[in-house]
Each structure stands twice: as structure tokens, then as C-alpha cells.
N, C-alpha and C. Protein backbone atom coordinates (compact mmCIF):
# COMPACT_ATOMS: atom_id res chain seq x y z
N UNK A 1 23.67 5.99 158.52
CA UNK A 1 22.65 5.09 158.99
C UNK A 1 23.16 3.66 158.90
N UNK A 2 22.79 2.28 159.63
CA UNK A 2 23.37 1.40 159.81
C UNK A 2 22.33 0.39 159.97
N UNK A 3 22.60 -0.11 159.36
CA UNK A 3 21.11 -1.55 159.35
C UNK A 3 21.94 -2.92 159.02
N UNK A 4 21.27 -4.33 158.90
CA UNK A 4 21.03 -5.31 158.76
C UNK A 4 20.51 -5.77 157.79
N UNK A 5 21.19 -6.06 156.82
CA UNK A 5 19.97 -6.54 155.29
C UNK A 5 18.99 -7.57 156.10
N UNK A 6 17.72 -7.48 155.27
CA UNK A 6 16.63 -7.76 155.21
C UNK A 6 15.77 -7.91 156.92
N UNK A 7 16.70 -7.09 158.05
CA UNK A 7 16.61 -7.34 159.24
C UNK A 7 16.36 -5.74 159.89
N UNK A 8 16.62 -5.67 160.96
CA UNK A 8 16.34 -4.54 161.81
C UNK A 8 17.61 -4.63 162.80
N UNK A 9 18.52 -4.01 163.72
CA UNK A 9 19.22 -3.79 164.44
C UNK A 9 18.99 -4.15 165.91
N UNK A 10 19.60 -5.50 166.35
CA UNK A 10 18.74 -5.33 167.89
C UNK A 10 19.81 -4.48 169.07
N UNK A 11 19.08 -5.04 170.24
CA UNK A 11 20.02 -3.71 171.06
C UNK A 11 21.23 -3.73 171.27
N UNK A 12 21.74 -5.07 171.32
CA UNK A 12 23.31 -5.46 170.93
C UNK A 12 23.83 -5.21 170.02
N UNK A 13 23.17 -5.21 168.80
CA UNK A 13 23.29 -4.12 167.61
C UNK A 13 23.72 -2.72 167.92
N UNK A 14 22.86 -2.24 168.40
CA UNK A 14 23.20 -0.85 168.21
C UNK A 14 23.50 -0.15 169.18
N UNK A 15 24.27 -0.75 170.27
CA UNK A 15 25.06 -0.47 171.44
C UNK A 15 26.65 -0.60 170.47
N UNK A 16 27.32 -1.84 169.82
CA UNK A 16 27.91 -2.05 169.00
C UNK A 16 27.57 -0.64 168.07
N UNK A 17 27.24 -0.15 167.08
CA UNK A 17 26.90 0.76 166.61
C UNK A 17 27.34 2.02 167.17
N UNK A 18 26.35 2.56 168.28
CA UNK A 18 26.99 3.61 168.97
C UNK A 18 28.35 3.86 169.30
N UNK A 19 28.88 2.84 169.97
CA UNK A 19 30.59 2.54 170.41
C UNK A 19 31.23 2.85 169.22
N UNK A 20 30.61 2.18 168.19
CA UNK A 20 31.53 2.57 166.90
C UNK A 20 31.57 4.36 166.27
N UNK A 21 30.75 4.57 166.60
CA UNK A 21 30.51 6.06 166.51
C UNK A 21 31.11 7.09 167.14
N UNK A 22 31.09 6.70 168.73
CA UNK A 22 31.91 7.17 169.33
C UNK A 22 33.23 7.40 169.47
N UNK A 23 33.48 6.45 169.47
CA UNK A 23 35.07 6.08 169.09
C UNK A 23 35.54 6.85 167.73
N UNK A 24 34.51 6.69 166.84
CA UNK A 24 34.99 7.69 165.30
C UNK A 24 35.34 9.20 166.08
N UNK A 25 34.41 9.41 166.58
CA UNK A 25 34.82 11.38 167.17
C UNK A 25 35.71 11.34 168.39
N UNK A 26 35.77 10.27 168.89
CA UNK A 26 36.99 10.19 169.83
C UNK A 26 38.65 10.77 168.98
N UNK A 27 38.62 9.79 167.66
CA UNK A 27 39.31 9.80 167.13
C UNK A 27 39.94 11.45 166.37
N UNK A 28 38.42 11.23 166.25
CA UNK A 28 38.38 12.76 165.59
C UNK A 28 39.30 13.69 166.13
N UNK A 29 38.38 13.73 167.67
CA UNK A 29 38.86 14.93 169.00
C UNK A 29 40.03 14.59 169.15
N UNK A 30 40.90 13.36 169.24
CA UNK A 30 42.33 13.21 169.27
C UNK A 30 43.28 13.84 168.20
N UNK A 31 43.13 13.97 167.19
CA UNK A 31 43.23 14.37 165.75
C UNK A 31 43.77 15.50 165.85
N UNK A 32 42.34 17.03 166.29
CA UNK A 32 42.58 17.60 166.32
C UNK A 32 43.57 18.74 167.43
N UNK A 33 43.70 17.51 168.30
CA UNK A 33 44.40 18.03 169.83
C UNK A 33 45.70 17.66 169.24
N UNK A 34 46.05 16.79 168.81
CA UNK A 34 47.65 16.24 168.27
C UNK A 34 48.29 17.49 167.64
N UNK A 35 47.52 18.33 166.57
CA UNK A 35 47.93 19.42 165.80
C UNK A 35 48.39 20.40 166.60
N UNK A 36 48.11 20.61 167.64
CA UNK A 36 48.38 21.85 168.50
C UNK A 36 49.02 21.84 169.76
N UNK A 37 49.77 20.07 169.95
CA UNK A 37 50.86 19.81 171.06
C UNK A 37 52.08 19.70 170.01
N UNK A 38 53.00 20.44 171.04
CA UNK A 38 54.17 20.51 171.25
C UNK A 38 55.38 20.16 171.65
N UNK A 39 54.72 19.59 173.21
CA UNK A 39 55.59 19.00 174.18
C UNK A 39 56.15 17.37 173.81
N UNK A 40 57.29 16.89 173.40
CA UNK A 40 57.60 15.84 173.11
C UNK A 40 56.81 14.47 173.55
N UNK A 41 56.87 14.60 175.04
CA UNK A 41 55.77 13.40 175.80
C UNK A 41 54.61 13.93 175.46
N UNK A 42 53.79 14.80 175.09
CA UNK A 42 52.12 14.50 175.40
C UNK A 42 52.28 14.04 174.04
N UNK A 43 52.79 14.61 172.96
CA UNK A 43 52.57 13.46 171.81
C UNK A 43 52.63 12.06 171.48
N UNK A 44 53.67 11.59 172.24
CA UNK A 44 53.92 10.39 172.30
C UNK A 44 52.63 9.97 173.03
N UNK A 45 52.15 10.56 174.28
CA UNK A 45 51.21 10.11 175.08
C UNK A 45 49.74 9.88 174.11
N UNK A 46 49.65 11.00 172.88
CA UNK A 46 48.44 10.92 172.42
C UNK A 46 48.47 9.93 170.98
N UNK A 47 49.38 9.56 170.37
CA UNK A 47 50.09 8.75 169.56
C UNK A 47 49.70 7.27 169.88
N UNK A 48 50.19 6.91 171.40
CA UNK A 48 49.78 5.85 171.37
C UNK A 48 48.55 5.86 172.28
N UNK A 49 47.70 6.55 172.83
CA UNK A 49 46.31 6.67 172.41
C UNK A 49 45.46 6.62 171.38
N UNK A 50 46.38 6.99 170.12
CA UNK A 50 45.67 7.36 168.75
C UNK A 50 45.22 6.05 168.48
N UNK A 51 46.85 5.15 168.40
CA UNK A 51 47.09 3.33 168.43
C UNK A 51 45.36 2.46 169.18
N UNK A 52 45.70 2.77 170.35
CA UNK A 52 44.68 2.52 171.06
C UNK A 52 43.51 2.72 170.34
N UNK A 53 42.97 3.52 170.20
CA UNK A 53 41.59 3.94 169.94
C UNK A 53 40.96 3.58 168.12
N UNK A 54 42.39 3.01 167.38
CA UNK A 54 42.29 2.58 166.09
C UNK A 54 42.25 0.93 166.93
N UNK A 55 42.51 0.53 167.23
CA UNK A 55 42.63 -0.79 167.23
C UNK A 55 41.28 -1.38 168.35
N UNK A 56 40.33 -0.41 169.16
CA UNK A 56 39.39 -0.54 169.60
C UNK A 56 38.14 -0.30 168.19
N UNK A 57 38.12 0.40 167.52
CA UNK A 57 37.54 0.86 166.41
C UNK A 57 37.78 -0.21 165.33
N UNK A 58 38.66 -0.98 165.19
CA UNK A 58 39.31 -2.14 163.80
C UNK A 58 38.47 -3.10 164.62
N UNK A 59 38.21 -3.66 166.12
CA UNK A 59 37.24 -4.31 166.82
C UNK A 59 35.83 -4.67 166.44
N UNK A 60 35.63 -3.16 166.63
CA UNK A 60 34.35 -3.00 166.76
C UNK A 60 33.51 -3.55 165.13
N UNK A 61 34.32 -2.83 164.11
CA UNK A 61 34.08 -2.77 162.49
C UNK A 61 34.22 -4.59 162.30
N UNK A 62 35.19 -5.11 163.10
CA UNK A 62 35.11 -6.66 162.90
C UNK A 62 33.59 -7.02 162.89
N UNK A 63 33.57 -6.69 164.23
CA UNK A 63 32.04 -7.04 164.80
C UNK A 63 30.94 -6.91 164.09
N UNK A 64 30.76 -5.82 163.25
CA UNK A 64 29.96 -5.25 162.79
C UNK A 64 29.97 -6.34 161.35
N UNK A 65 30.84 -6.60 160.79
CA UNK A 65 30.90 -7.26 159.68
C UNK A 65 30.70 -8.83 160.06
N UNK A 66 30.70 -9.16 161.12
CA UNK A 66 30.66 -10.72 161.53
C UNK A 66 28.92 -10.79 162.06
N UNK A 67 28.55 -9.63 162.41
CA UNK A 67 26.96 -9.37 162.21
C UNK A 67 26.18 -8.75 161.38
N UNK A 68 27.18 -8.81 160.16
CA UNK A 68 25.87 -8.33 159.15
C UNK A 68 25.66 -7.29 158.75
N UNK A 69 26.12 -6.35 160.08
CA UNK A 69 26.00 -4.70 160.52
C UNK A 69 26.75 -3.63 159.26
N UNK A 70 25.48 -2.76 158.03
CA UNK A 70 26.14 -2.77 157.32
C UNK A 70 26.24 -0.64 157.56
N UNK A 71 26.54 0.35 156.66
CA UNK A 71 26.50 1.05 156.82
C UNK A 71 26.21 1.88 155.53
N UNK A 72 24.98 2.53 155.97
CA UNK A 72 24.42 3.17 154.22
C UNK A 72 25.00 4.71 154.10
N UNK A 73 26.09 4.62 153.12
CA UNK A 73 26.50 5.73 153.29
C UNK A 73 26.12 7.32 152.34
N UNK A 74 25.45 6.44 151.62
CA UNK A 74 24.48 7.69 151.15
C UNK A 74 22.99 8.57 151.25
């Protein structure tokens, strides 16, 4: 769950939010596809996708911390 001390989430909020979410199981789904290639290039190909999709995600978590945007993890 993801809130705003003493605030509420607006929709720019939690568009930011979602993306960040997404991108987590993006990551995920990349993860688990990496384990089960073989072929020299698609790894490389999903490798620096992996790159990609950490450094869209290190973005987003900026964002989130430059708004406040916190995450309750219990």
C-alpha cells in the first residue's frame, strides 16, 4: 500500500504508483525468462532490457521520494 503522510495520493500520484508496480513484475517476468534462455544474443538482448527497466524503475522510486510517496510495507 502507498500513501502520503498526513495526505492522500492524487492522480499523478498514483499513475506514478502504478508504473512503479508495473515495472516491478515487468522485472519480475524478465527474471524469470532470463533463467530459461540459452541463445547467446537473446540474453544479451534481455540483459540490457533488464538495464533498461532498472533504471526506468530507479526513476520512478526518485519520484516517489521527491513526492513524499511512501510505501507501507507491512
Amino acid at each position: 500500500m502507498w500513501f502520503k503522510k498526513n495526505k492522500g495520493l492524487s492522480e499523478e500520484d498514483k499513475e506514478i504508483v502504478i508504473t512503479l508496480n508495473d515495472l516491478n513484475m515487468e522485472i519480475k517476468s524478465l527474471h524469470m525468462c532470463l533463467d530459461s534462455i540459452t541463445d547467446p544474443s537473446l540474453i544479451d538482448a534481455h540483459i540490457y532490457e533488464m538495464k533498461a527497466l532498472n533504471m526506468r524503475y530507479k526513476y520512478y522510486l526518485e519520484m516517489c521520494k521527491a513526492r513524499g510517496i511512501m510505501a507501507d510495507v507491512f
